[in-house]
Protein backbone atom coordinates (compact mmCIF):
# COMPACT_ATOMS: atom_id res chain seq x y z
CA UNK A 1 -10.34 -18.95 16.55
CA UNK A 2 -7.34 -16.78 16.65
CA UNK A 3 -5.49 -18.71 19.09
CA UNK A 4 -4.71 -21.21 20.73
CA UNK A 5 -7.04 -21.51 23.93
CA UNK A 6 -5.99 -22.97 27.61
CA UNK A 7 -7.85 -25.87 29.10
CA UNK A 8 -7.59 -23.80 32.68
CA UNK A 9 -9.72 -20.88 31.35
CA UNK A 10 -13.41 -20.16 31.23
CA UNK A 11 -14.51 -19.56 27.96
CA UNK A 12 -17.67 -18.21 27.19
CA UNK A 13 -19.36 -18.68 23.77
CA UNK A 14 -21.69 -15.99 22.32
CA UNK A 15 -24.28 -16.03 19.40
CA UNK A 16 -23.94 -12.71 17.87
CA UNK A 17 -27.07 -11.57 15.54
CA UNK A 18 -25.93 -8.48 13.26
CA UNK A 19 -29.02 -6.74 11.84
CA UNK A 20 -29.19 -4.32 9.09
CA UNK A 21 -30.66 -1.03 8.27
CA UNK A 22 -33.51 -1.49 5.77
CA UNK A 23 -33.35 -5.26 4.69
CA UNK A 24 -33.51 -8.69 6.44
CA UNK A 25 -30.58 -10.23 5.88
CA UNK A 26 -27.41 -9.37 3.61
CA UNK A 27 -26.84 -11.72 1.38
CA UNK A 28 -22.63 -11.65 1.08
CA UNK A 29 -19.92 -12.93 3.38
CA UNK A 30 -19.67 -11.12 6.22
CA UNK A 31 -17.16 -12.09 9.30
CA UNK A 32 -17.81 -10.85 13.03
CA UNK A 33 -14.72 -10.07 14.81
CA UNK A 34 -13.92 -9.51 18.26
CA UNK A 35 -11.50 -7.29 19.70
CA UNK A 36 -9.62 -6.92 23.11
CA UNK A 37 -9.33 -3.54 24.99
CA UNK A 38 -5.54 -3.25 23.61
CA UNK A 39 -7.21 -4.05 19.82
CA UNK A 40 -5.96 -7.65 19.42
CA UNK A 41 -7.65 -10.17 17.55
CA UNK A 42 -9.82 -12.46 20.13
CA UNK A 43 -11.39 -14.39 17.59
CA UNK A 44 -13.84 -14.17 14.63
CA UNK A 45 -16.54 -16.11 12.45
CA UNK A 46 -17.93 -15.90 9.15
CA UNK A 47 -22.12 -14.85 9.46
CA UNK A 48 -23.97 -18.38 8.98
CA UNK A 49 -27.64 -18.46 8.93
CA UNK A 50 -27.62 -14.75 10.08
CA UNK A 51 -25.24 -15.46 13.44
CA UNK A 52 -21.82 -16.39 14.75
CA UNK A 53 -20.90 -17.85 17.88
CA UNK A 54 -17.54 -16.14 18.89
CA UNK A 55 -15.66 -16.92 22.27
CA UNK A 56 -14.24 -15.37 25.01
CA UNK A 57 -13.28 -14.82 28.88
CA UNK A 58 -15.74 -13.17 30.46
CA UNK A 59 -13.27 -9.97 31.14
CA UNK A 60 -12.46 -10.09 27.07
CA UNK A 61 -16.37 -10.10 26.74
CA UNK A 62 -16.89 -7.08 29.07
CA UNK A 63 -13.88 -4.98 27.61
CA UNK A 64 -14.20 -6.20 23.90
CA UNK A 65 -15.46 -4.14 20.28
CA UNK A 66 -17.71 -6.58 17.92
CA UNK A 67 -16.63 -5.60 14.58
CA UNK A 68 -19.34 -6.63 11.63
CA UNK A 69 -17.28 -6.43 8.18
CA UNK A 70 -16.66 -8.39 4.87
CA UNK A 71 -13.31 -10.33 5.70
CA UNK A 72 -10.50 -8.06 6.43
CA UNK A 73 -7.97 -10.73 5.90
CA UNK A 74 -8.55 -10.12 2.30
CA UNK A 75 -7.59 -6.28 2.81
CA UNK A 76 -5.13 -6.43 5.85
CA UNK A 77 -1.65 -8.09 6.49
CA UNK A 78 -1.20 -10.20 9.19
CA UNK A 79 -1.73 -9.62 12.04
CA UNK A 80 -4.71 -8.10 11.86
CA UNK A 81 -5.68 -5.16 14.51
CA UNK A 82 -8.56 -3.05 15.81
CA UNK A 83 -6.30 -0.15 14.48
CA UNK A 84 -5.79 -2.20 10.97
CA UNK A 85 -9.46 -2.66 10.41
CA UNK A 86 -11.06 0.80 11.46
CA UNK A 87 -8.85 1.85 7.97
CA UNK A 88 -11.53 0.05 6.34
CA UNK A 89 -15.33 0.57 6.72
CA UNK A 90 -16.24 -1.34 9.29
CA UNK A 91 -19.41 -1.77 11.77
CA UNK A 92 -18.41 -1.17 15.53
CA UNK A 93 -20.68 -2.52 18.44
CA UNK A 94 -20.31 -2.71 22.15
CA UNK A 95 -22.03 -5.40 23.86
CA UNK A 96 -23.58 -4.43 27.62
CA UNK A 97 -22.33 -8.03 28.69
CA UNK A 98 -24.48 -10.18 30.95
CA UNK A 99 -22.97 -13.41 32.45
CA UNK A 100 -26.70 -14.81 32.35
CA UNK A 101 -27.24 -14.24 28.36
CA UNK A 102 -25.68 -16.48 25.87
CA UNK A 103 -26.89 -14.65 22.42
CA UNK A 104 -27.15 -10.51 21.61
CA UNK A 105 -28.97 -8.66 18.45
CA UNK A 106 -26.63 -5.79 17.22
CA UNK A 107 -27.76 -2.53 16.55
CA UNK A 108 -28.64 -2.35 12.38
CA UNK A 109 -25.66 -1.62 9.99
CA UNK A 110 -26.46 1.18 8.69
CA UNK A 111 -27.55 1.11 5.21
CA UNK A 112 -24.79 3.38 3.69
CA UNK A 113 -21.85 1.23 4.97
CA UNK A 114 -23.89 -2.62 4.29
CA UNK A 115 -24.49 -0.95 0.53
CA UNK A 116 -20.96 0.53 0.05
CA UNK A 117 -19.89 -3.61 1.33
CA UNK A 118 -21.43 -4.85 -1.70
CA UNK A 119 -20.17 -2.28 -4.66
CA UNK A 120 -16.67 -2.64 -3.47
CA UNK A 121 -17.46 -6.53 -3.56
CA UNK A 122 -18.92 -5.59 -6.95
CA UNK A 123 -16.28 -3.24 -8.12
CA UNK A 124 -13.40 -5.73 -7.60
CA UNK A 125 -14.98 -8.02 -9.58
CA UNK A 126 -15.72 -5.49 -12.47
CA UNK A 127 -12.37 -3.56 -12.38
CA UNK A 128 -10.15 -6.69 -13.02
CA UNK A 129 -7.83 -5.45 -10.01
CA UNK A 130 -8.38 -8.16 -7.97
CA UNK A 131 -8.14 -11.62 -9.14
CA UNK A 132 -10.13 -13.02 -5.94
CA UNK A 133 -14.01 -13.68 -6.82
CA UNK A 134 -16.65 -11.77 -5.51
CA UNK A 135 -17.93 -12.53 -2.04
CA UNK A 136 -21.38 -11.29 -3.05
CA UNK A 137 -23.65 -14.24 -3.14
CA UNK A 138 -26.54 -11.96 -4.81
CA UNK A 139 -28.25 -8.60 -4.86
């Protein structure tokens, strides 16, 4: 969670199910972030067992941008933006909030931008730029 959350205020918590474009799962660490209308960080979660339960006021819900992506704290200084991460190839998605649900499929990554995910993964492995390991689990 980004920050620091009040006692006083309703939170909601939503399971968020990314999908994507030709295969069943993708098999690398992806994060799901959520942004505010202004493009502040809300709050974010790594993809476990294909979901991640983010959370949020109701208002930050209705005016917020889910953001599918390998971790952009890897690729971004702090503090990390809606602005900062649409530099990178990310996966936008708007959620058509409803008070009564409590989990929402996204619309499929498309398969160019899930495949280019996982040759960058693959190409800073290869290169020897970047002395972090590979996120990619398998292929």
């Amino acid at each position: 969670m980004n920050a620091i959350r009040s006692k006083h205020i309703d939170y909601r918590t939503v399971t968020i199910y990314p999908t994507f474009e030709k295969v069943h799962a993708l098999l690398a660490d992806i994060y799901v972030y959520l942004f505010g209308s202004n493009g502040e960080l809300l709050d974010k979660q790594a993809l476990w067992r294909g979901k991640a339960a983010l959370s949020a006021t109701e208002d930050e819900w209705r005016s917020g941008l889910i953001v599918v992506s390998p971790q952009l704290e890897d690729l971004i200084s702090p503090p990390l933006s809606l602005e900062a991460a649409r530099s990178h190839l990310v996966f936008e998605s708007v959620l058509d909030f409803d008070a009564m649900k409590s989990s929402y499929e996204l619309p499929p990554v498309p398969e160019a931008v899930w495949r280019w995910w996982l040759v960058d993964s693959l190409w800073k492995t290869v290169d020897g730029k970047s002395k972090n390991k590979s996120r990619m689990l398998i292929w």
